[in-house]
C-alpha atoms as a PDB file:
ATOM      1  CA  UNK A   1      52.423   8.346  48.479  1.00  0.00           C
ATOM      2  CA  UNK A   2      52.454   6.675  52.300  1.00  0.00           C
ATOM      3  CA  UNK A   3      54.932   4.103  51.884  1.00  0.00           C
ATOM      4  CA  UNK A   4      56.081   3.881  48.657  1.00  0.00           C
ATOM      5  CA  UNK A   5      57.582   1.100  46.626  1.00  0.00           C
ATOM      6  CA  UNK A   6      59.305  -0.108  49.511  1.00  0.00           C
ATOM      7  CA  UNK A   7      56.800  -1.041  50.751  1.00  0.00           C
ATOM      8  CA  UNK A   8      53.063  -3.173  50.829  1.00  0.00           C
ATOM      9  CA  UNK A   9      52.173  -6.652  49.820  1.00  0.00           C
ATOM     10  CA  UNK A  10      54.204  -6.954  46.114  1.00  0.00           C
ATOM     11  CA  UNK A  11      57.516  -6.235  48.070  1.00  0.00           C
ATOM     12  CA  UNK A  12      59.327  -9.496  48.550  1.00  0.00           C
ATOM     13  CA  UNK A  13      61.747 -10.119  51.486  1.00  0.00           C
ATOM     14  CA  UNK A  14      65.412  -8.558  50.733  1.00  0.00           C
ATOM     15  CA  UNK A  15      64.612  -7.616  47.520  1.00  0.00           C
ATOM     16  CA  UNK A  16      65.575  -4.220  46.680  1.00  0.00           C
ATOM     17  CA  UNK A  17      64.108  -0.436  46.904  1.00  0.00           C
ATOM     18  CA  UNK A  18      61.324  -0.467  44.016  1.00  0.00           C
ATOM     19  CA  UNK A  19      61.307  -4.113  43.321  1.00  0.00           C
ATOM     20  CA  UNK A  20      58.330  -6.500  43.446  1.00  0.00           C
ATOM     21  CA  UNK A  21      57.892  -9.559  43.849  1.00  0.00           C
ATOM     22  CA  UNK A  22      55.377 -12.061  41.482  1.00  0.00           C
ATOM     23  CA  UNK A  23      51.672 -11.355  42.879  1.00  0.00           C
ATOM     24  CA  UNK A  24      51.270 -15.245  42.971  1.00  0.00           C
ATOM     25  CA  UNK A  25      54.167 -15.456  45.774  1.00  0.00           C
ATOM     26  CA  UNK A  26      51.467 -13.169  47.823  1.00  0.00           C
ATOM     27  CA  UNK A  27      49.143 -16.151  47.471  1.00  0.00           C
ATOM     28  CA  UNK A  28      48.205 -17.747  50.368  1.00  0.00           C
ATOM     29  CA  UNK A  29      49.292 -21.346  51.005  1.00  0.00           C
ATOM     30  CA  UNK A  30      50.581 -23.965  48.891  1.00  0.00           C
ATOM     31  CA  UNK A  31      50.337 -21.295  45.713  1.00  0.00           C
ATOM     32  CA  UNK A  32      52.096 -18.767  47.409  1.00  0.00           C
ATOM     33  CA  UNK A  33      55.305 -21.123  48.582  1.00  0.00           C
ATOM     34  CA  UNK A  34      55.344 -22.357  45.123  1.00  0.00           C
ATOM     35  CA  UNK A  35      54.710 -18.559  43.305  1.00  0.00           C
ATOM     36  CA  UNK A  36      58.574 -19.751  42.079  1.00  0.00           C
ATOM     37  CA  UNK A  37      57.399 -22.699  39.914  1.00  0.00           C
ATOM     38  CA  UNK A  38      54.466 -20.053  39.072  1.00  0.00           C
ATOM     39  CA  UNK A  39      56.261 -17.625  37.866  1.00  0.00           C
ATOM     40  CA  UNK A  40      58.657 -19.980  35.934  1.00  0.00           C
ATOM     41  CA  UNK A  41      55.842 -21.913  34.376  1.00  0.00           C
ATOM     42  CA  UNK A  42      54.495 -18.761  32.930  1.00  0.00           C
ATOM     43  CA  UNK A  43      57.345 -17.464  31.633  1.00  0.00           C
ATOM     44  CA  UNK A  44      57.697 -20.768  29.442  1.00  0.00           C
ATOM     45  CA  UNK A  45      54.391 -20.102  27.744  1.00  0.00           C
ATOM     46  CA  UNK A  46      55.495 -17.877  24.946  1.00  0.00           C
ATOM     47  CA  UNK A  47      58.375 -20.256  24.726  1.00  0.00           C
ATOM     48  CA  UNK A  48      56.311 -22.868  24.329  1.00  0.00           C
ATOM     49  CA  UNK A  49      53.617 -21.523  22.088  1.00  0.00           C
ATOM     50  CA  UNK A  50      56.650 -20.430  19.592  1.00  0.00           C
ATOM     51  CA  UNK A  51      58.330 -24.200  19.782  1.00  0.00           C
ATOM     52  CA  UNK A  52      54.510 -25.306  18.651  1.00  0.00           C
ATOM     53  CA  UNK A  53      54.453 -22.761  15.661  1.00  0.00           C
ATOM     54  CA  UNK A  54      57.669 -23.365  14.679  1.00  0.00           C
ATOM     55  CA  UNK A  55      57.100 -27.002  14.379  1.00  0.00           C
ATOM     56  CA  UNK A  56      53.691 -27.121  12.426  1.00  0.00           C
ATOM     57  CA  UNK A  57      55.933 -24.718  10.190  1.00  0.00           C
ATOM     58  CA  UNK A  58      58.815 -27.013  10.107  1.00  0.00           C
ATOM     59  CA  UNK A  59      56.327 -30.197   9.389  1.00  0.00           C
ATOM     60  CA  UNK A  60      54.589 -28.274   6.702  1.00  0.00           C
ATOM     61  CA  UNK A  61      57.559 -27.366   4.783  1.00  0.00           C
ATOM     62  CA  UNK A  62      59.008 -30.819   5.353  1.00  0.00           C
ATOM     63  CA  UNK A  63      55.765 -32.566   3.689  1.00  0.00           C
ATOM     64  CA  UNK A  64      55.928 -29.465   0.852  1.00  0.00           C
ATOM     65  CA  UNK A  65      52.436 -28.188   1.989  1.00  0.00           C
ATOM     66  CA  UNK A  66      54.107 -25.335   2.727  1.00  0.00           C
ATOM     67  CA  UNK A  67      56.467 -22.960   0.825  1.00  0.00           C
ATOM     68  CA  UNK A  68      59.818 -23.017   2.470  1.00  0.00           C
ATOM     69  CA  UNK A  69      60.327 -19.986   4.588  1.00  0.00           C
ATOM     70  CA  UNK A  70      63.112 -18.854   7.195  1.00  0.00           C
ATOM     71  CA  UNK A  71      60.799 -20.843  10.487  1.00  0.00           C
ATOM     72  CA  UNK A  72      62.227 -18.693  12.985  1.00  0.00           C
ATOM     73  CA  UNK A  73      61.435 -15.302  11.355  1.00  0.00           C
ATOM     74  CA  UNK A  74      57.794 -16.188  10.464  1.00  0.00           C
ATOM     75  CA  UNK A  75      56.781 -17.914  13.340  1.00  0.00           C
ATOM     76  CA  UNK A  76      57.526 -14.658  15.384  1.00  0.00           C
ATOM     77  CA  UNK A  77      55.782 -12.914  12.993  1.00  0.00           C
ATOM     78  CA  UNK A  78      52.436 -14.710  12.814  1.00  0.00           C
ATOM     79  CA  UNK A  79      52.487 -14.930  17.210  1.00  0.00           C
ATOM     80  CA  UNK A  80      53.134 -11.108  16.715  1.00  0.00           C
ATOM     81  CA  UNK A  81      50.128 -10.670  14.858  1.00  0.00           C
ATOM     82  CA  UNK A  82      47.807 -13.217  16.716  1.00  0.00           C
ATOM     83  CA  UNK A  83      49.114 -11.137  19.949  1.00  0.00           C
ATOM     84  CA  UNK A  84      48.328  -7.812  18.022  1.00  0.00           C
ATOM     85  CA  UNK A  85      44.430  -9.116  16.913  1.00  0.00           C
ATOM     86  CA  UNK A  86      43.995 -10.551  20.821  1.00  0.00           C
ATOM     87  CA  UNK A  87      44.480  -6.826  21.946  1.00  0.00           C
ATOM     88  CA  UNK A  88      42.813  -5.273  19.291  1.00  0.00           C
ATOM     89  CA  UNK A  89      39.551  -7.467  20.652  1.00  0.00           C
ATOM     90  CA  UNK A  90      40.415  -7.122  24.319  1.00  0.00           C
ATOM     91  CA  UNK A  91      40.652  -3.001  23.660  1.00  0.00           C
ATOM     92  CA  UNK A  92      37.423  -3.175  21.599  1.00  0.00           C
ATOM     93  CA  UNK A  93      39.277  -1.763  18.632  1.00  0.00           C
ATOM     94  CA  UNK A  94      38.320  -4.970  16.352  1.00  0.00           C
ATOM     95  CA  UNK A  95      35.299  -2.912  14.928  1.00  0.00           C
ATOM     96  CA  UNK A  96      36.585  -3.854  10.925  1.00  0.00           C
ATOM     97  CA  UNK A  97      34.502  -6.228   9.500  1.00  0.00           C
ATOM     98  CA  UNK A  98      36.805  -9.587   7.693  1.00  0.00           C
ATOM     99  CA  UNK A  99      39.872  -8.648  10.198  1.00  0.00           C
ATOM    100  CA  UNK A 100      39.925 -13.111  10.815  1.00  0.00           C
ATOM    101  CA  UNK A 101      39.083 -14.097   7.666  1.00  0.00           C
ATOM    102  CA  UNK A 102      41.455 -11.774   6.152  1.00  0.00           C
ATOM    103  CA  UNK A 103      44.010 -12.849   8.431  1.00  0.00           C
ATOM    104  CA  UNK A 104      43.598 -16.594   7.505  1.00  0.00           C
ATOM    105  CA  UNK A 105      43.372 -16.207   4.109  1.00  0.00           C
ATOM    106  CA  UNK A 106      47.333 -13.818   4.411  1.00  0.00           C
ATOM    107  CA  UNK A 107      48.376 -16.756   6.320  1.00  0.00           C
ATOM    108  CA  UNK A 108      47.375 -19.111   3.354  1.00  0.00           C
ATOM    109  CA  UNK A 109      48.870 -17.088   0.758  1.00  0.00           C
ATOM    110  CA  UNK A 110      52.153 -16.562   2.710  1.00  0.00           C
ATOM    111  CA  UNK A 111      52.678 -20.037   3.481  1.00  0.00           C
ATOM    112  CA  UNK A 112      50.609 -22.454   1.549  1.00  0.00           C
ATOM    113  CA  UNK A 113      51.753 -24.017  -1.837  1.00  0.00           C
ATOM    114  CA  UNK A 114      49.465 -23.063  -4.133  1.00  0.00           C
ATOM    115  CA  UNK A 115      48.551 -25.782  -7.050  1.00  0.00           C
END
């Protein structure tokens, strides 16, 4: 392979042999001088997604709508299988009819309080 990992375009300065950089820090102008901040911002998306699950948890156990549950443990569950269903559709494998409504209704069972 002419050139190798050491080099084209996703090789940043003084990094090492095999190591690329972000592909926004390739971006021309004001993007690429700020790929940084990019790359930071999108690494605090998951964070932030699992601070917002964790809370509508926490606020639905807190007013008893919900059954208590160890927060931390489910909320990584349920992202797990949102992110599981969002590549099942993106790979065209969501051929089973119900697979949503199924999924909600789990949901409700597992953390509802039932009357």
């Amino acid at each position: 392979m002419a050139g190798g990992l050491d080099s084209g375009p996703l090789r940043g300065p003084g990094r090492g042999a095999g190591a690329h950089a972000h592909p926004a820090a390739e971006l021309p102008g004001k993007a690429g001088r700020s790929g940084q901040h990019l790359r930071h911002g999108l690494s605090k998306g998951p964070q932030r997604i699992k601070t917002n699950v964790k809370k509508i948890i926490e606020e639905g156990t807190a007013s008893d709508e919900f059954n208590p549950v160890e927060i931390d443990a489910t909320a990584n569950m349920l992202i797990a299988m949102l992110n599981g269903l969002m590549r099942q559709q993106i790979a065209g494998m969501d051929k089973l009819k119900g697979v949503e409504a199924t999924t909600v209704a789990f949901w409700r069972n597992a953390l509802v309080v039932q009357p």
